[in-house]
Protein backbone atom coordinates (compact mmCIF):
# COMPACT_ATOMS: atom_id res chain seq x y z
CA UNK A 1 0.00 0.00 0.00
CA UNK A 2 2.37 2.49 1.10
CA UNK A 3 4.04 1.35 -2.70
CA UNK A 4 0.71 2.53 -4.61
CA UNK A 5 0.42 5.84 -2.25
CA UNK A 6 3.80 7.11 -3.16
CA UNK A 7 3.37 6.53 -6.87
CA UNK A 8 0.25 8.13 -6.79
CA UNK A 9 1.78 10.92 -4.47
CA UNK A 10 4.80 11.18 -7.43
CA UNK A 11 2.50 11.26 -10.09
CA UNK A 12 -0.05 14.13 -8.77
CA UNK A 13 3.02 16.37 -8.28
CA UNK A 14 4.29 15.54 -11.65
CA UNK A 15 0.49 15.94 -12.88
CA UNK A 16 0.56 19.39 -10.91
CA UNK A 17 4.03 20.08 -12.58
CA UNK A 18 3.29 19.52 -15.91
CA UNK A 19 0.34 22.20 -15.95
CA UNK A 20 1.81 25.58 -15.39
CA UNK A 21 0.85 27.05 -18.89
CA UNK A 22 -0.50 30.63 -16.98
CA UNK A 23 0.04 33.49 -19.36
CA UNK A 24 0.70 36.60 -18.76
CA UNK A 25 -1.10 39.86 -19.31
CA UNK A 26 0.18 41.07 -23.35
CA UNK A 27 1.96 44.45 -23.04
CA UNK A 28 1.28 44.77 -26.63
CA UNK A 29 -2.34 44.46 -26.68
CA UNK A 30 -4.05 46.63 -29.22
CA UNK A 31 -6.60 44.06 -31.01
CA UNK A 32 -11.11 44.52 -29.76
CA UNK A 33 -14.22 43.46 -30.52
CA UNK A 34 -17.74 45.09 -29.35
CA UNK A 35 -20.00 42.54 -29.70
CA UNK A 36 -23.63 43.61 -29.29
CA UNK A 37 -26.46 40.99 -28.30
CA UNK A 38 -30.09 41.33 -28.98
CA UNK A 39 -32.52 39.42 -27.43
CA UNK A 40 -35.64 41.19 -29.10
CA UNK A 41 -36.82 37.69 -29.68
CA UNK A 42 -36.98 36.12 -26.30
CA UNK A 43 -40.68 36.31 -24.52
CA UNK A 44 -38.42 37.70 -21.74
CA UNK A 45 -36.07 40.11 -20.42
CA UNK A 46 -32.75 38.34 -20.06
CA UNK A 47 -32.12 38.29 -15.77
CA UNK A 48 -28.23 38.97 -15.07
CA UNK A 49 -26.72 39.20 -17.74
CA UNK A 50 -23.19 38.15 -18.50
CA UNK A 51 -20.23 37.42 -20.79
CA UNK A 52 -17.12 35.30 -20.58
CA UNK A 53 -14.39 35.66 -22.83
CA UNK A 54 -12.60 32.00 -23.58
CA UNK A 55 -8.83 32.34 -24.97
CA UNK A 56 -6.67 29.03 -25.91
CA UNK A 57 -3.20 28.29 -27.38
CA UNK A 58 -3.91 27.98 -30.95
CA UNK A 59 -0.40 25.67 -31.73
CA UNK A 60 -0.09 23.23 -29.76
CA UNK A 61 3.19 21.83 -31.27
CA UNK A 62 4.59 24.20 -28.96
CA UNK A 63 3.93 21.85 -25.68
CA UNK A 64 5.72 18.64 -24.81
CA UNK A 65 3.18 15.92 -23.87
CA UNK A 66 2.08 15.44 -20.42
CA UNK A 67 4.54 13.66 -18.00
CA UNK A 68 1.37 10.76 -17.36
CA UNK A 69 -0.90 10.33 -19.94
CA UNK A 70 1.04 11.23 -23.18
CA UNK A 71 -1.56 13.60 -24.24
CA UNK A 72 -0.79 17.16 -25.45
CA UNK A 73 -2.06 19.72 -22.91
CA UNK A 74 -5.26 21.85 -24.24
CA UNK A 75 -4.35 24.91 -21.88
CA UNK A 76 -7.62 27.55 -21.98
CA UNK A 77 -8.35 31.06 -20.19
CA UNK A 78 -11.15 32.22 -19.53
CA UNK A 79 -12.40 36.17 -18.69
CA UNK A 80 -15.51 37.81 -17.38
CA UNK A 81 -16.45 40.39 -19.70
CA UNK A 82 -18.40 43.89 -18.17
CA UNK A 83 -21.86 44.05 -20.21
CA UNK A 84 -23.13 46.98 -20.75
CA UNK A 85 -27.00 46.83 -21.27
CA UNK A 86 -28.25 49.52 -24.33
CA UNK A 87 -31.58 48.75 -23.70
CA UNK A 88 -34.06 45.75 -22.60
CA UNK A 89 -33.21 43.92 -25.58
CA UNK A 90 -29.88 45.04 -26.20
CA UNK A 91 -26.31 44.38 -24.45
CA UNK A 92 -22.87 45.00 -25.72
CA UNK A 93 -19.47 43.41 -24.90
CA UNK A 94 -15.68 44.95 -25.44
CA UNK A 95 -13.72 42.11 -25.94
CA UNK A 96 -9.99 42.35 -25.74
CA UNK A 97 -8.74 39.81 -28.76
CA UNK A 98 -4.86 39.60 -27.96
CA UNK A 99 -5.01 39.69 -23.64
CA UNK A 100 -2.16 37.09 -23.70
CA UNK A 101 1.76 37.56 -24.61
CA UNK A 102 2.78 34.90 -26.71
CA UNK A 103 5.43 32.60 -24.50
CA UNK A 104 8.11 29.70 -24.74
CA UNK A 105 6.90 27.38 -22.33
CA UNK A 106 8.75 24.23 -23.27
CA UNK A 107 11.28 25.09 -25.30
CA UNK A 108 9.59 24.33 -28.25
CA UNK A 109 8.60 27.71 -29.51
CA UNK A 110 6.78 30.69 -28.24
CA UNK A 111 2.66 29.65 -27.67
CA UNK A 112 0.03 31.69 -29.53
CA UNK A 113 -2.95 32.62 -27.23
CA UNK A 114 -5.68 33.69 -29.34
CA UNK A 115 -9.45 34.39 -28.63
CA UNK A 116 -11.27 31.59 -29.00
CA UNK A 117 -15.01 32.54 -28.16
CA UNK A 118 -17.60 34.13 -26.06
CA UNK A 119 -20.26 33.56 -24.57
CA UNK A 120 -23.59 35.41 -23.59
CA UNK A 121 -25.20 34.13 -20.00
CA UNK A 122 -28.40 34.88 -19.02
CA UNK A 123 -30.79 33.63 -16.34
CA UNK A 124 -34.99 33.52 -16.22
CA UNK A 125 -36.14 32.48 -13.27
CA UNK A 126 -34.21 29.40 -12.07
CA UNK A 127 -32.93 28.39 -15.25
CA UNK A 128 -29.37 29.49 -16.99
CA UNK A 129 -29.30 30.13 -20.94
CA UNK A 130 -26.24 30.74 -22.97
CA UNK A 131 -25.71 31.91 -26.57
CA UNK A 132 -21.85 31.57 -28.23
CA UNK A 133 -20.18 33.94 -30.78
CA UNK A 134 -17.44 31.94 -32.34
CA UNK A 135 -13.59 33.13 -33.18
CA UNK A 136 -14.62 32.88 -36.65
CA UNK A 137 -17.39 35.08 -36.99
CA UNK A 138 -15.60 38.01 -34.60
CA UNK A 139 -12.52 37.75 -35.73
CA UNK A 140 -14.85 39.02 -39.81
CA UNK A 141 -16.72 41.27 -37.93
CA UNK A 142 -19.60 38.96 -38.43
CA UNK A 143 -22.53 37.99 -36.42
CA UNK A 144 -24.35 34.57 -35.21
CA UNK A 145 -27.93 33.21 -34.37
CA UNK A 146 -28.81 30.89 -31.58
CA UNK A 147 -32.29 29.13 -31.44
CA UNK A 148 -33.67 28.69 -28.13
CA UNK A 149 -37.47 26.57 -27.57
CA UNK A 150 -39.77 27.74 -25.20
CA UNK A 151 -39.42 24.58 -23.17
CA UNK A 152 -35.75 25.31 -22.59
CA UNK A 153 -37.15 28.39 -21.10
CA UNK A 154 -40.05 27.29 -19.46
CA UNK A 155 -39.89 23.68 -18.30
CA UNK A 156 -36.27 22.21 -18.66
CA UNK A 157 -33.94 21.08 -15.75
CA UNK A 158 -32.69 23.77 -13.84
CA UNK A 159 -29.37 21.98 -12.71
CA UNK A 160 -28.04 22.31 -16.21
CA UNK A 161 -27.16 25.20 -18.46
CA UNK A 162 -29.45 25.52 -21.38
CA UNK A 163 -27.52 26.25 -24.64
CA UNK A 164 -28.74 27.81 -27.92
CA UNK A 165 -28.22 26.28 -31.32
CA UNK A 166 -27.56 27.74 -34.28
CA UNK A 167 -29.16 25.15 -36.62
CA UNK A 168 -33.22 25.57 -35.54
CA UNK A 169 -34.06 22.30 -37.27
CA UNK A 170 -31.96 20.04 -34.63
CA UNK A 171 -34.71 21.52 -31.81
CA UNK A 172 -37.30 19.45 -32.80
CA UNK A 173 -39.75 22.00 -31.01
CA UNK A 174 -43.31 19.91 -29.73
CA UNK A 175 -46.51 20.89 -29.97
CA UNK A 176 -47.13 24.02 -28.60
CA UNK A 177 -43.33 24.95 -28.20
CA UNK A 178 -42.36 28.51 -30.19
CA UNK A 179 -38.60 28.78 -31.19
CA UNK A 180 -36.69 32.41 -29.97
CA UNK A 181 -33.37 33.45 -31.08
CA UNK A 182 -30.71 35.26 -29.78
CA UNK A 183 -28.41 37.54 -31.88
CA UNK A 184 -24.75 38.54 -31.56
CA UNK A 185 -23.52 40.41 -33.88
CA UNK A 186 -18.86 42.02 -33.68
CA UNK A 187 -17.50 44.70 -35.02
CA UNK A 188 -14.01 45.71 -34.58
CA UNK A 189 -13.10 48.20 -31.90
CA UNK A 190 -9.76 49.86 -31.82
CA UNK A 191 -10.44 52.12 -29.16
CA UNK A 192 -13.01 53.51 -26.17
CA UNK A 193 -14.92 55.54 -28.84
CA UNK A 194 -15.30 52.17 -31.22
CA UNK A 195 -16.65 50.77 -28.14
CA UNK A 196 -20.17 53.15 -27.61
């Protein structure tokens, strides 16, 4: 036994050891989104409203495989994002696109942190909703529908996040069910005046 508790002992520490991939802050940083969300659609006014930023190392050949499994480490960041809310039906984001320095972690070549996606939270009643803009459609100042049902409003589990889709013919909705969507839309922001 005492065998089996040191191995596991060595291998948490090496575990531990083999996941420092924190970046740090880009001194650089010059590249921002606004992305504005309307919810004009929804039978509701969206209840806290918030948005989280999620950034990840885009080459991963940079990183040596981990020390026990063998697998390449899939390091991510995530940041809260203030909302700012334009009206009832309207919210907008400023997200910062290049918040990481690009760093040599394993000698293998500096790794690129780039923006990944975002996401807009929302709450009615006791039930969490989310709607994702993806890297892709930012990063062309583009925009991005997600279908919500009614039920997902109205009647599903509460314990679980309920995510929007942005192909409305995987909902299936039943009888009686209406389909909402939810709208976010980038545009590139260079500075605090882009951002109004």
């Amino acid at each position: 036994m005492a065998a089996i508790a040191a191995t596991v002992v060595t291998a948490l520490i090496l575990y531990s050891l083999d996941h420092d991939y924190s970046p740090h802050a880009n001194p650089k940083a010059h590249r921002w989104s606004t992305v504005t969300i309307s919810t004009s659609d929804l039978p509701f006014t969206p209840e806290a409203p918030s948005v989280d930023a999620v950034y990840a190392v885009s080459n991963l050949s940079c990183m040596k495989p981990r020390m026990v499994s063998g697998a390449l480490p899939m390091p991510q960041k995530t940041i809260a994002i203030p909302v700012v809310k334009l009206s009832d039906s309207s919210y907008a984001a400023k997200l910062p696109l290049d918040p990481y320095a690009d760093e040599n972690y394993d000698g293998l070549g500096d790794c690129h942190w780039d923006f990944a996606s975002a996401t807009f939270n929302m709450k009615h009643g006791p039930r969490h909703l989310r709607a994702t803009i993806s890297n892709k459609a930012v990063e062309s100042n583009g925009s991005e529908t997600r279908y919500f049902t009614s039920w997902q409003f109205n009647s599903s589990p509460t314990d679980l996040p309920q995510t929007g889709i942005s192909n409305p013919q995987v909902l299936h909705p039943r009888d009686g069910e209406s389909l909402h969507a939810v709208t976010l839309t980038a545009k590139e922001a260079t500075d605090e005046r882009d951002s109004k």
